[in-house]
C-alpha atoms as a PDB file:
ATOM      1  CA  UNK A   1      -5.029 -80.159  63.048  1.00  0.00           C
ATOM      2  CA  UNK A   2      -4.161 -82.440  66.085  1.00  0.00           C
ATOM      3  CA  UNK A   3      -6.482 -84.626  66.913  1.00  0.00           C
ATOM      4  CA  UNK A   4      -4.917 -86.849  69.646  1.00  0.00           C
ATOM      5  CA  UNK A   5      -7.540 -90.123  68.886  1.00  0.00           C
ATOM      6  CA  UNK A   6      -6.461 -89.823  65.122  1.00  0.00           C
ATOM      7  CA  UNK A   7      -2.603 -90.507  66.410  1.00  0.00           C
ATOM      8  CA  UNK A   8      -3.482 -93.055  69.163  1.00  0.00           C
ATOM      9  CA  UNK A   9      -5.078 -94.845  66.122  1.00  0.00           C
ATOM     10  CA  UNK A  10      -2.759 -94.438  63.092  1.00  0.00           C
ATOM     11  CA  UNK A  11       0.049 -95.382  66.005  1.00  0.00           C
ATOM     12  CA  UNK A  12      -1.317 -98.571  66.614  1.00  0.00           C
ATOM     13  CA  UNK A  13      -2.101 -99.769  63.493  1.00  0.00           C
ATOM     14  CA  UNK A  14       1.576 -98.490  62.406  1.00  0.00           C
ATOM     15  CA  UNK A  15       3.138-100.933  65.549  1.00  0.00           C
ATOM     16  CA  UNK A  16       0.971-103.993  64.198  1.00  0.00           C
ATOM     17  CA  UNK A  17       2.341-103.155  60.467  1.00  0.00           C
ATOM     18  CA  UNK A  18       5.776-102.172  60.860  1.00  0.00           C
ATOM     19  CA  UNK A  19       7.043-105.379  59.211  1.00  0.00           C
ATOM     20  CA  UNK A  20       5.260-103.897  55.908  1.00  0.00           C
ATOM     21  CA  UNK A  21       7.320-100.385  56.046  1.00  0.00           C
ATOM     22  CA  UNK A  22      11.059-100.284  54.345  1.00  0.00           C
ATOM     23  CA  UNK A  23      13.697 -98.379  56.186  1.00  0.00           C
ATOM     24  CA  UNK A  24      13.084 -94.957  54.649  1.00  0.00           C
ATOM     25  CA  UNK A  25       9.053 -95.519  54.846  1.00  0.00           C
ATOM     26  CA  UNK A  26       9.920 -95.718  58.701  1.00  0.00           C
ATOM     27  CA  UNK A  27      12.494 -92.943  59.017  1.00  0.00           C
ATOM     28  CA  UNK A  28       9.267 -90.685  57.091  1.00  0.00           C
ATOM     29  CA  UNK A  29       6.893 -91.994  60.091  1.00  0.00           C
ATOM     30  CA  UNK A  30       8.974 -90.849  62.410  1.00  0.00           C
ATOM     31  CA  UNK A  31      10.214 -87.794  61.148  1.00  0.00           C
ATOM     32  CA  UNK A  32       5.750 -86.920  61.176  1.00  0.00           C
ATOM     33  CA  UNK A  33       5.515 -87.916  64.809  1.00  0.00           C
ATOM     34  CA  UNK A  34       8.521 -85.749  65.569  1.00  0.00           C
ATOM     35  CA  UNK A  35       7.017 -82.765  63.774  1.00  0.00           C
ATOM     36  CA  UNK A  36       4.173 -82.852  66.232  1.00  0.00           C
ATOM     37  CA  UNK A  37       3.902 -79.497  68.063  1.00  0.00           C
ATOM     38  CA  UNK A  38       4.167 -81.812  71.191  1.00  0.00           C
ATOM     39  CA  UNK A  39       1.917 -84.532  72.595  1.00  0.00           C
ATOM     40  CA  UNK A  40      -0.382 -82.479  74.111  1.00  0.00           C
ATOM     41  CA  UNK A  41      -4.066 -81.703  73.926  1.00  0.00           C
ATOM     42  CA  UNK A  42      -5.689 -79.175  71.148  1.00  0.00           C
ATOM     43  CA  UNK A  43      -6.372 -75.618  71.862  1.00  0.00           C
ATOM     44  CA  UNK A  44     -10.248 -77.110  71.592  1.00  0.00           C
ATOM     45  CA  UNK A  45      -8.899 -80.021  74.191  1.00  0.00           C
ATOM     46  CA  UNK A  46      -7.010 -77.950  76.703  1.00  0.00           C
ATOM     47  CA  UNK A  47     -10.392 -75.655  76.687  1.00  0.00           C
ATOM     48  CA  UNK A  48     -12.577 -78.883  77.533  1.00  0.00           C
ATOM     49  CA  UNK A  49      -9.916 -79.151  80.532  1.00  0.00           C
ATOM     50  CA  UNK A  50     -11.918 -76.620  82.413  1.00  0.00           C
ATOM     51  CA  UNK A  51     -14.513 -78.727  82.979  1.00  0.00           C
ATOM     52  CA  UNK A  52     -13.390 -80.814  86.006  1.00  0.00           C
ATOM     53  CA  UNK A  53     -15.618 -83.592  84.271  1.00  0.00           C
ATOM     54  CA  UNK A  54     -13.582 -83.596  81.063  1.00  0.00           C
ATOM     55  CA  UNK A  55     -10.142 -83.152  82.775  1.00  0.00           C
ATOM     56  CA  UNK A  56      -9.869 -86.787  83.802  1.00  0.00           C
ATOM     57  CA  UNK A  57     -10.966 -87.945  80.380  1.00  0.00           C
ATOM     58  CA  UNK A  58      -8.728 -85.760  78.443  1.00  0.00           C
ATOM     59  CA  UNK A  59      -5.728 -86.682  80.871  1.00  0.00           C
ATOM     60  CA  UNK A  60      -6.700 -90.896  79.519  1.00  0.00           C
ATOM     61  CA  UNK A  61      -6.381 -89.711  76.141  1.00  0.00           C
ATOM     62  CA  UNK A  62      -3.154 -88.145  76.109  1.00  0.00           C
ATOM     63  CA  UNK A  63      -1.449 -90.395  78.226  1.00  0.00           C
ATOM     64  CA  UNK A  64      -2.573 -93.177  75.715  1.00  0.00           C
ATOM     65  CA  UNK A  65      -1.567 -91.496  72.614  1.00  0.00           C
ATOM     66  CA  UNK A  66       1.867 -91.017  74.474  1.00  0.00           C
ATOM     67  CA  UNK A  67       2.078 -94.812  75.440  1.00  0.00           C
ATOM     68  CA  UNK A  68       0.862 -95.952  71.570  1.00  0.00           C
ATOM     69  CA  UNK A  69       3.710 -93.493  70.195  1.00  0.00           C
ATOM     70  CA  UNK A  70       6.641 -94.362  72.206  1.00  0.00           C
ATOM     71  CA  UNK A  71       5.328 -98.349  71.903  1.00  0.00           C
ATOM     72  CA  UNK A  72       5.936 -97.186  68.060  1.00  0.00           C
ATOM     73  CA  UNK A  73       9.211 -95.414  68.426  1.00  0.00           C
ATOM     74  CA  UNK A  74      10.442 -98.715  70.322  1.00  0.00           C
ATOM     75  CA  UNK A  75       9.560-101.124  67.861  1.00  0.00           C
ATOM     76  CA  UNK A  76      11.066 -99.101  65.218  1.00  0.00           C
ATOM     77  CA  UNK A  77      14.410 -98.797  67.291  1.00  0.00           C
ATOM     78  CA  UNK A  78      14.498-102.161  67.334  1.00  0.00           C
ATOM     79  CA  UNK A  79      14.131-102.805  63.492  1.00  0.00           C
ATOM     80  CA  UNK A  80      16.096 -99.949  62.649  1.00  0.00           C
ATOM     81  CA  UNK A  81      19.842-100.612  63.649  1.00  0.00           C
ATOM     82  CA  UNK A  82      20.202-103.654  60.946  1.00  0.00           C
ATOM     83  CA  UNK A  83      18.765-101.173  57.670  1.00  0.00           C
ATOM     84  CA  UNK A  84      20.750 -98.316  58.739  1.00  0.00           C
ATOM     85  CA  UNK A  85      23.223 -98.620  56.216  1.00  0.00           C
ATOM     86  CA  UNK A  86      20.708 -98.532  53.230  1.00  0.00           C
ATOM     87  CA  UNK A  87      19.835 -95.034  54.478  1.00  0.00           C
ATOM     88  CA  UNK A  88      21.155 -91.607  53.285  1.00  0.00           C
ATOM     89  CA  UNK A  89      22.970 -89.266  56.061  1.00  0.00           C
ATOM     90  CA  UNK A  90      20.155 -87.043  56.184  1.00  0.00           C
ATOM     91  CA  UNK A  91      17.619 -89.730  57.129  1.00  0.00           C
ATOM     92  CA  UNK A  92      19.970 -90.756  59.983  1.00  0.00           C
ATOM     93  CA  UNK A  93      19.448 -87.209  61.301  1.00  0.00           C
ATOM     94  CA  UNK A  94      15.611 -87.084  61.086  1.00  0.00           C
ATOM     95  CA  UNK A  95      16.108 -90.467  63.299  1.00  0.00           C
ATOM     96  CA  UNK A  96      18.050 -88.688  65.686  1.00  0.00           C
ATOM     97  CA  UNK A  97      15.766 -85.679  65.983  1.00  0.00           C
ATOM     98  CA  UNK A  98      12.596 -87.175  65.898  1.00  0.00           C
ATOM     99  CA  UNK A  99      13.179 -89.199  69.150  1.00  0.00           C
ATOM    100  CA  UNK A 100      15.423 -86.261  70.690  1.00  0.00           C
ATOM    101  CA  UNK A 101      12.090 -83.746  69.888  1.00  0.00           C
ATOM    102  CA  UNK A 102      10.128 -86.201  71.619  1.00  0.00           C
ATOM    103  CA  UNK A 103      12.105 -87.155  74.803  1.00  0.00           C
ATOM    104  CA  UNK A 104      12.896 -90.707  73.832  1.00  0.00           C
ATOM    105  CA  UNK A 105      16.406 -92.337  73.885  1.00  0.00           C
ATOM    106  CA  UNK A 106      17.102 -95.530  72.685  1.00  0.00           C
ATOM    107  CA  UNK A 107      20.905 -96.562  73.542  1.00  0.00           C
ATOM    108  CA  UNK A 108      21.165 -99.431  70.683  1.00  0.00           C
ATOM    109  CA  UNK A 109      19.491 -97.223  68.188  1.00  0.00           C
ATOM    110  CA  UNK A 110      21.875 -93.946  69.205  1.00  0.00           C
ATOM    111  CA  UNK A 111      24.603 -96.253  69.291  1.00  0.00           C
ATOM    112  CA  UNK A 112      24.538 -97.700  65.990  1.00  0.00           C
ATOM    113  CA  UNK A 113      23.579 -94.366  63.890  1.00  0.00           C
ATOM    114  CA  UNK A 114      26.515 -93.389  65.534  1.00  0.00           C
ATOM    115  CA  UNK A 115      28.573 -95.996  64.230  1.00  0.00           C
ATOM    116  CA  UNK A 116      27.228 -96.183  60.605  1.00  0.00           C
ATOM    117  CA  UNK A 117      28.282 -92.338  60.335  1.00  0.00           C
ATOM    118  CA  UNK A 118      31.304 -93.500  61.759  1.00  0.00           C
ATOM    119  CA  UNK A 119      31.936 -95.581  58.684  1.00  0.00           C
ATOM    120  CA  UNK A 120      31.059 -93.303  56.404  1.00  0.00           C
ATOM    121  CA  UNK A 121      33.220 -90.304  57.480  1.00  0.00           C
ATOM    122  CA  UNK A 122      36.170 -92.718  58.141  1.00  0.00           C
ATOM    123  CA  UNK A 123      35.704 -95.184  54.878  1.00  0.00           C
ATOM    124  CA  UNK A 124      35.366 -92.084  53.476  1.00  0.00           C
ATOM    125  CA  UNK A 125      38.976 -89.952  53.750  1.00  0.00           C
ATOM    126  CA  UNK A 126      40.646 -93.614  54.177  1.00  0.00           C
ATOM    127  CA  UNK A 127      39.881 -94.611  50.398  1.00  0.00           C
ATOM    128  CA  UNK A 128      38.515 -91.323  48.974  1.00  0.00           C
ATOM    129  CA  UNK A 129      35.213 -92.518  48.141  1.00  0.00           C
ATOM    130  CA  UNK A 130      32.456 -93.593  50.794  1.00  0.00           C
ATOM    131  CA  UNK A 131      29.524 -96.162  50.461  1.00  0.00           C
ATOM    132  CA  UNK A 132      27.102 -93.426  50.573  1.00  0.00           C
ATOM    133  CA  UNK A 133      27.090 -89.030  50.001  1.00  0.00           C
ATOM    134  CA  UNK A 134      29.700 -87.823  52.592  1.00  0.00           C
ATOM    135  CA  UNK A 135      27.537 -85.802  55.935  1.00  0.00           C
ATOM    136  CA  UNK A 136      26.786 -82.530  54.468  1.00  0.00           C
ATOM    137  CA  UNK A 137      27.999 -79.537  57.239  1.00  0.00           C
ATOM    138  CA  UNK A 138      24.252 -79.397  57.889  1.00  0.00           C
ATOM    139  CA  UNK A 139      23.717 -82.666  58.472  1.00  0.00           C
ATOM    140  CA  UNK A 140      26.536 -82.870  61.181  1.00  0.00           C
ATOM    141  CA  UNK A 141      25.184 -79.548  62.738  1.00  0.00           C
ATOM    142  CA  UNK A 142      21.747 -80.757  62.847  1.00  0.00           C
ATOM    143  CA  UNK A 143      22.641 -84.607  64.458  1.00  0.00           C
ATOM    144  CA  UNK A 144      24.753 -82.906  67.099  1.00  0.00           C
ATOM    145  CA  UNK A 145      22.285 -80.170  68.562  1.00  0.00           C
ATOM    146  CA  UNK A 146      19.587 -82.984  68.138  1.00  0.00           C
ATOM    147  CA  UNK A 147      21.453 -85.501  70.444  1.00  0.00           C
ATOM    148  CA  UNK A 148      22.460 -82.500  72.941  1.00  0.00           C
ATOM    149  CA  UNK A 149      18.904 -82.518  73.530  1.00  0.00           C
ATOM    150  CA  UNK A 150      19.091 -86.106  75.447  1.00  0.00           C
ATOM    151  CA  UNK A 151      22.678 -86.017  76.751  1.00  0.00           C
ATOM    152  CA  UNK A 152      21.432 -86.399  80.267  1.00  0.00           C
ATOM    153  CA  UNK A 153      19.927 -89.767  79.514  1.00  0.00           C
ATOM    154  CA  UNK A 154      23.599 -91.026  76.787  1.00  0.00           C
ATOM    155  CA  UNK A 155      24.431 -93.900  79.085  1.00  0.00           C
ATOM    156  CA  UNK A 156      28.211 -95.091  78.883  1.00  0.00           C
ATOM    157  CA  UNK A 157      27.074 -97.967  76.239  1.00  0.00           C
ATOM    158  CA  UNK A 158      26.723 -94.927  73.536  1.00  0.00           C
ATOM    159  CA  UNK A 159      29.355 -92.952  74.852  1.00  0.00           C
ATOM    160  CA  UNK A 160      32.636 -94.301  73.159  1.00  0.00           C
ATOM    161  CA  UNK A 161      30.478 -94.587  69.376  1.00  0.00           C
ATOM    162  CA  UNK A 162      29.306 -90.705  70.288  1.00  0.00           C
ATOM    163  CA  UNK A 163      32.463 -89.200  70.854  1.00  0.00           C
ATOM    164  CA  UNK A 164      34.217 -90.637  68.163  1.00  0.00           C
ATOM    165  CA  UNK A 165      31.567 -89.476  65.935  1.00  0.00           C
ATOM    166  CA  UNK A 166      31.310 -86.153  67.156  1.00  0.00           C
ATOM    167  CA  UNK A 167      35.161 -85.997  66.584  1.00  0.00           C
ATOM    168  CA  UNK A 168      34.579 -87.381  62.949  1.00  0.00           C
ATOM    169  CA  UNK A 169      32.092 -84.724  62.095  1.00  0.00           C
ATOM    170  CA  UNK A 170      33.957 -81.501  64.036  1.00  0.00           C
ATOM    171  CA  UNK A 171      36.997 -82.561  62.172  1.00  0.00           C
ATOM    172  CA  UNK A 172      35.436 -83.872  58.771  1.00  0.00           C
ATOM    173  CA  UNK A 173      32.759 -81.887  58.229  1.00  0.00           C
ATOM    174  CA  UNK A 174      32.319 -78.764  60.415  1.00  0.00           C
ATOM    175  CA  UNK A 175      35.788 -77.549  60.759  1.00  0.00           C
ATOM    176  CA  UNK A 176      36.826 -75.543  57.489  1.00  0.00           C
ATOM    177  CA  UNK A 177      32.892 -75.228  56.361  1.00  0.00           C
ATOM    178  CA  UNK A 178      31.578 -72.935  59.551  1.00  0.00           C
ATOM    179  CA  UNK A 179      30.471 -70.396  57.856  1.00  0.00           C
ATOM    180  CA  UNK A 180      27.807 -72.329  56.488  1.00  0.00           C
ATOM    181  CA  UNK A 181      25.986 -71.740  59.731  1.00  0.00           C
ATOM    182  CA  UNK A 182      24.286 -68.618  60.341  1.00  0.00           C
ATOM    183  CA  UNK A 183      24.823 -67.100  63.989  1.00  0.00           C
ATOM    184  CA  UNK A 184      21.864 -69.619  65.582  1.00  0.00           C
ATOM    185  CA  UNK A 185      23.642 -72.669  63.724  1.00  0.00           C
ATOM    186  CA  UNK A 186      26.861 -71.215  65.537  1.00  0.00           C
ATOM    187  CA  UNK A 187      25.348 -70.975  69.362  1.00  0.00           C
ATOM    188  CA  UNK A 188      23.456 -74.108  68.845  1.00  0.00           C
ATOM    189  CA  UNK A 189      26.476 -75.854  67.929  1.00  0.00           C
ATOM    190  CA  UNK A 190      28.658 -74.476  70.326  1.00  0.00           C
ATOM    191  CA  UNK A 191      25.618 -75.133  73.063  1.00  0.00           C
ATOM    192  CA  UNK A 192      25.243 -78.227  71.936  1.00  0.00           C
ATOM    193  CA  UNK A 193      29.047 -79.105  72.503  1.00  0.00           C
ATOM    194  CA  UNK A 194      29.074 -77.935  75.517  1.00  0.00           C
ATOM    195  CA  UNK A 195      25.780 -80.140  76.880  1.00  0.00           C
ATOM    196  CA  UNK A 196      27.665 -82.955  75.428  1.00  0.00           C
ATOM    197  CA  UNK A 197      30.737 -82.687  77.780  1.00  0.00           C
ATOM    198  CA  UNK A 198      32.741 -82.260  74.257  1.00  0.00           C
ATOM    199  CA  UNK A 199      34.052 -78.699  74.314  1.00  0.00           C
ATOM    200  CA  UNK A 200      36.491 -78.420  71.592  1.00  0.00           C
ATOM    201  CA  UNK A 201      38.366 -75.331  72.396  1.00  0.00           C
ATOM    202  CA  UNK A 202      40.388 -75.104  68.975  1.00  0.00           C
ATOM    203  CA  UNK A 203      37.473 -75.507  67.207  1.00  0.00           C
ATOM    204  CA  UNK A 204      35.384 -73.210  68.680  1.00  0.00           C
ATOM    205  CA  UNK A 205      37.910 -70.240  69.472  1.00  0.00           C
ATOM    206  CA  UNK A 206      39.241 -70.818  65.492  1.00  0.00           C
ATOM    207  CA  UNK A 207      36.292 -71.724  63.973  1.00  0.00           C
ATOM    208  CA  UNK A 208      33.206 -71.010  65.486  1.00  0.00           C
ATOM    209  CA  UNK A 209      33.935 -67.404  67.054  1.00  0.00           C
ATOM    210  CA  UNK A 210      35.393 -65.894  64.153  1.00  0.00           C
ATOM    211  CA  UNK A 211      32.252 -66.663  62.381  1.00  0.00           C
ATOM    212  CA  UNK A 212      29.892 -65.665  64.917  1.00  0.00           C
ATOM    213  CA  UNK A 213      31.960 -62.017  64.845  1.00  0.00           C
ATOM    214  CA  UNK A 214      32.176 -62.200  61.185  1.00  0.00           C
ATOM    215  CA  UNK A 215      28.660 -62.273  61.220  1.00  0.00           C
ATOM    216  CA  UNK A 216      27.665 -59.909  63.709  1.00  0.00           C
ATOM    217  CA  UNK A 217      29.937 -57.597  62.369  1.00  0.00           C
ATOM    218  CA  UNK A 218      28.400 -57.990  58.857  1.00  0.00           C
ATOM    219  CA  UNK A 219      24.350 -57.340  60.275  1.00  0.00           C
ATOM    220  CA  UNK A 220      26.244 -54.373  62.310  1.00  0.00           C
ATOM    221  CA  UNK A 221      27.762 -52.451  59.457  1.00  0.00           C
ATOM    222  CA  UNK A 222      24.708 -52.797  57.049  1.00  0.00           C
ATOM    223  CA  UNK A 223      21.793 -50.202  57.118  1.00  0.00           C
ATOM    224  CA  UNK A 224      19.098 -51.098  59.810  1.00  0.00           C
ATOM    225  CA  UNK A 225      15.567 -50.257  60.312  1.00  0.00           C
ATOM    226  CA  UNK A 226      14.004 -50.718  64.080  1.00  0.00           C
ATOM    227  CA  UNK A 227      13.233 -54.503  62.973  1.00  0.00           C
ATOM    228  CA  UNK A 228      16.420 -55.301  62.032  1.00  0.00           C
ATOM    229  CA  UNK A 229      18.188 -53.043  64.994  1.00  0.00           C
ATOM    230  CA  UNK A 230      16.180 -55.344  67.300  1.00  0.00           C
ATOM    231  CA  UNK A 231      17.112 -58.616  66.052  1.00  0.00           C
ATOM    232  CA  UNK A 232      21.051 -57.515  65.988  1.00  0.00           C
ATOM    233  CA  UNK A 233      20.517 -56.661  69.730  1.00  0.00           C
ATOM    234  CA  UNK A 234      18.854 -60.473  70.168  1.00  0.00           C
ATOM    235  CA  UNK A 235      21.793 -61.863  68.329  1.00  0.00           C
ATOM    236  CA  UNK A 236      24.045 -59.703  70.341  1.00  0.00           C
ATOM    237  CA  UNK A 237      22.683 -60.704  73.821  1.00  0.00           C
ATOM    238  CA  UNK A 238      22.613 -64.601  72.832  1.00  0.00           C
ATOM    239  CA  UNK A 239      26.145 -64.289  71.936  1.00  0.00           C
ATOM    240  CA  UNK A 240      27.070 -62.671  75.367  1.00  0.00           C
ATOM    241  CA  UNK A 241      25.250 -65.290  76.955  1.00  0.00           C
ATOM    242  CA  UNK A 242      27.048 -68.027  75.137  1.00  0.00           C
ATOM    243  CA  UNK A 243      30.232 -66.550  75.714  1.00  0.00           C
ATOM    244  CA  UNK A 244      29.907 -66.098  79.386  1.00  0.00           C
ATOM    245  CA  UNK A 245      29.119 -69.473  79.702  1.00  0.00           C
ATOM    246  CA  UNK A 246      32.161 -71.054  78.287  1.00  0.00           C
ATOM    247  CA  UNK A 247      34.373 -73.460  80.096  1.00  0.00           C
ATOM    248  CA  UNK A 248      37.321 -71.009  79.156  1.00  0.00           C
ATOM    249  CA  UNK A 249      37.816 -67.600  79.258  1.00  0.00           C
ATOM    250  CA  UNK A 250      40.518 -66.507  76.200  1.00  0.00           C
ATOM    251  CA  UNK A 251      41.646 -63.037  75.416  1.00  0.00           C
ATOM    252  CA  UNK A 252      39.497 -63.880  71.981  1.00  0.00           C
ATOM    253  CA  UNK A 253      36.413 -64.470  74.011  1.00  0.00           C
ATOM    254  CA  UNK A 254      36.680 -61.600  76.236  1.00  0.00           C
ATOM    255  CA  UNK A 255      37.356 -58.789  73.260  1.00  0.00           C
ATOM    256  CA  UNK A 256      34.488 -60.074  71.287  1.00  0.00           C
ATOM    257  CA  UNK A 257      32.133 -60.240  74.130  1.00  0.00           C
ATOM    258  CA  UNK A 258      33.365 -56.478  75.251  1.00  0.00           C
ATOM    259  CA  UNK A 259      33.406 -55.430  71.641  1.00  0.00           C
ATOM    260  CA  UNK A 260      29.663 -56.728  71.467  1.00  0.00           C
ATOM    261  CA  UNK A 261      28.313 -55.652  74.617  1.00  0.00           C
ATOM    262  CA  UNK A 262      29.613 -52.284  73.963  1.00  0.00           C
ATOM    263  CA  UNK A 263      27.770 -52.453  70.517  1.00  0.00           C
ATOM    264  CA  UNK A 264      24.227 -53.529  72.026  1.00  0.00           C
ATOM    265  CA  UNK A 265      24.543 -50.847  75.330  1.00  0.00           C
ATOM    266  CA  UNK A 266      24.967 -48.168  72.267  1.00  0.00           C
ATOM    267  CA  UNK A 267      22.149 -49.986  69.915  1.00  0.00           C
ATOM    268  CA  UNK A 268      19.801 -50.207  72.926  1.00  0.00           C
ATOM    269  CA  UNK A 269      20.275 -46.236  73.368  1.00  0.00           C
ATOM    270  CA  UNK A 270      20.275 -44.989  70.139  1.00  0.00           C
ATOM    271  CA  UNK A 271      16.856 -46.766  69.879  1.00  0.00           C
ATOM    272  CA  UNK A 272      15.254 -45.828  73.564  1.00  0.00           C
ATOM    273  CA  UNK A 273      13.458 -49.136  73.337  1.00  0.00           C
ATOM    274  CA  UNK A 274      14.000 -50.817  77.160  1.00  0.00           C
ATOM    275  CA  UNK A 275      10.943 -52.735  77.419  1.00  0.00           C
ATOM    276  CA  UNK A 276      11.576 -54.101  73.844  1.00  0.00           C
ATOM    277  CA  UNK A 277      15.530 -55.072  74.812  1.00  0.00           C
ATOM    278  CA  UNK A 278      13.482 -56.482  78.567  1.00  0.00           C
ATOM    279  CA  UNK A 279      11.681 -58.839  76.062  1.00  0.00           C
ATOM    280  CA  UNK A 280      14.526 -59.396  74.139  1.00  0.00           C
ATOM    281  CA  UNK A 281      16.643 -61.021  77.222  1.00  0.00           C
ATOM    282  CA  UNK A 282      14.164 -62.677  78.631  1.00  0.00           C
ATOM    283  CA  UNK A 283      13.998 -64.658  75.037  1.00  0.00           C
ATOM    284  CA  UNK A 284      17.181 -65.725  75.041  1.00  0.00           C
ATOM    285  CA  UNK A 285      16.694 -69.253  75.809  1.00  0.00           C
ATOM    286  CA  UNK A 286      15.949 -69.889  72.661  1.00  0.00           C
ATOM    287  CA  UNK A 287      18.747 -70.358  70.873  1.00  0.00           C
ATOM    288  CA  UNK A 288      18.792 -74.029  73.006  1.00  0.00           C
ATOM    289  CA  UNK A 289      16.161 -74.869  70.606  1.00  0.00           C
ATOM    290  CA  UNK A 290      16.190 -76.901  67.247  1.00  0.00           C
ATOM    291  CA  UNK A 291      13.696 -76.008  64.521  1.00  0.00           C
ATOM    292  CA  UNK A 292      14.690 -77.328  61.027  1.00  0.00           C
END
């Protein structure tokens, strides 16, 4: 249940007691906050809202849960940068996505995750052992879509630490274990790159591509039922979409996005179902998001 007074409280109390919390107690806080559905009112609150004499009252309360939880998530990014190191990889990423999920940006904090997986992939292949578990292909996946979701706001103080860790895990840990990702993993990652101003072509047209086709070859050859005919043609238009919006056009790109456009114009006849395929494209913007 949300109950916005609950999380202006607990959020205060948490600022006033942070010194109390270890590193991972911290990373778990903020992993809840970032969990939230969004700060927003209830379904019972945003009813209230009708009421032009609740509307103004219900507007205070938000606003002040939003100011007690982003007081919170600054305090924390300030105590955070100097325990990083005693955290494991994936708690770095539930740092990243819990203030990417919520809109906030801290440069320092972005900047020094950055570096600490920076010394972990690199101490890593340098003396074949690392100081903690090596990023996981998941865990590189799900840092990079969750900072794509505040590149607008990466100043040039995170910028140099960002890139090189991007590099580190596209090289490291994403490069020969793609087809870990299903086909959303692929387009977010491949989104995600592209947000970041950090298009790897080789990657993407060797990598990437070939497992998006693999995949979409591998739902198109197996038996299908309506359900599972529609979500092949939602797979199929989010892959034309991602692959018109490329930087570059290759020959690779352009047969797999005639090969699958073909493959969805038949689909969507064999099944006479336009106002299903109307819904389907008009979905499409989801593969931008990040659920975990």
């Amino acid at each position: 249940m949300y109950d916005s007074q609950v999380l202006e409280f607990v959020a205060g109390v948490l600022v006033s007691r942070l010194n109390e919390l270890h590193a991972g107690q911290l990373v778990s806080v903020l992993e809840s906050y970032g969990r939230l559905p969004r700060l927003r009112p209830s379904e019972e609150e945003k009813e209230e809202t009708s009421n032009p004499r609740n509307h103004s009252i219900i507007s205070t309360v938000i606003d002040l849960v939003v100011f007690k939880v982003q007081l919170l998530f600054e305090v924390a990014a300030s105590a955070l940068p100097d325990d990083l190191s005693q955290l494991q990889s994936f708690q770095l990423c539930a740092i990243a996505q819990a203030y990417s999920r919520l809109g906030f940006y801290s440069p320092s904090l972005l900047s020094a995750i950055c570096e600490e997986f920076n010394t972990r992939l690199e101490s890593d292949t340098t003396t074949g052992s690392s100081r903690r578990k090596p990023v996981t292909p998941l865990e590189a996946h799900r840092f990079i879509v969750s900072v794509a979701m505040v590149a607008d706001t990466t100043s040039d103080e995170v910028g140099g630490a960002l890139k090189r860790c991007v590099d580190n895990m596209i090289t490291k840990c994403l490069y020969y274990t793609t087809t870990q990702l299903d086909t959303r993993g692929c387009l977010q990652l491949i989104a995600a790159l592209r947000k970041l101003k950090h298009y790897n072509e080789k990657f993407v047209n060797t990598r990437l591509l070939p497992t998006l086709n693999n995949h979409y070859m591998k739902s198109r050859a197996a038996p299908a039922g309506a359900e599972e005919g529609l979500a092949r043609i939602h797979d199929g238009v989010l892959i034309i979409e991602c692959l018109s919006s490329m930087p570059q056009t290759t020959a690779m790109t352009a047969r797999l996005q005639e090969t699958i456009l073909y493959d969805v114009i038949d689909s969507i006849t064999a099944m006479d179902l336009p106002a299903s395929v109307w819904k389907i494209v008009n979905f499409n913007k989801s593969v931008f998001k990040t659920e975990f």
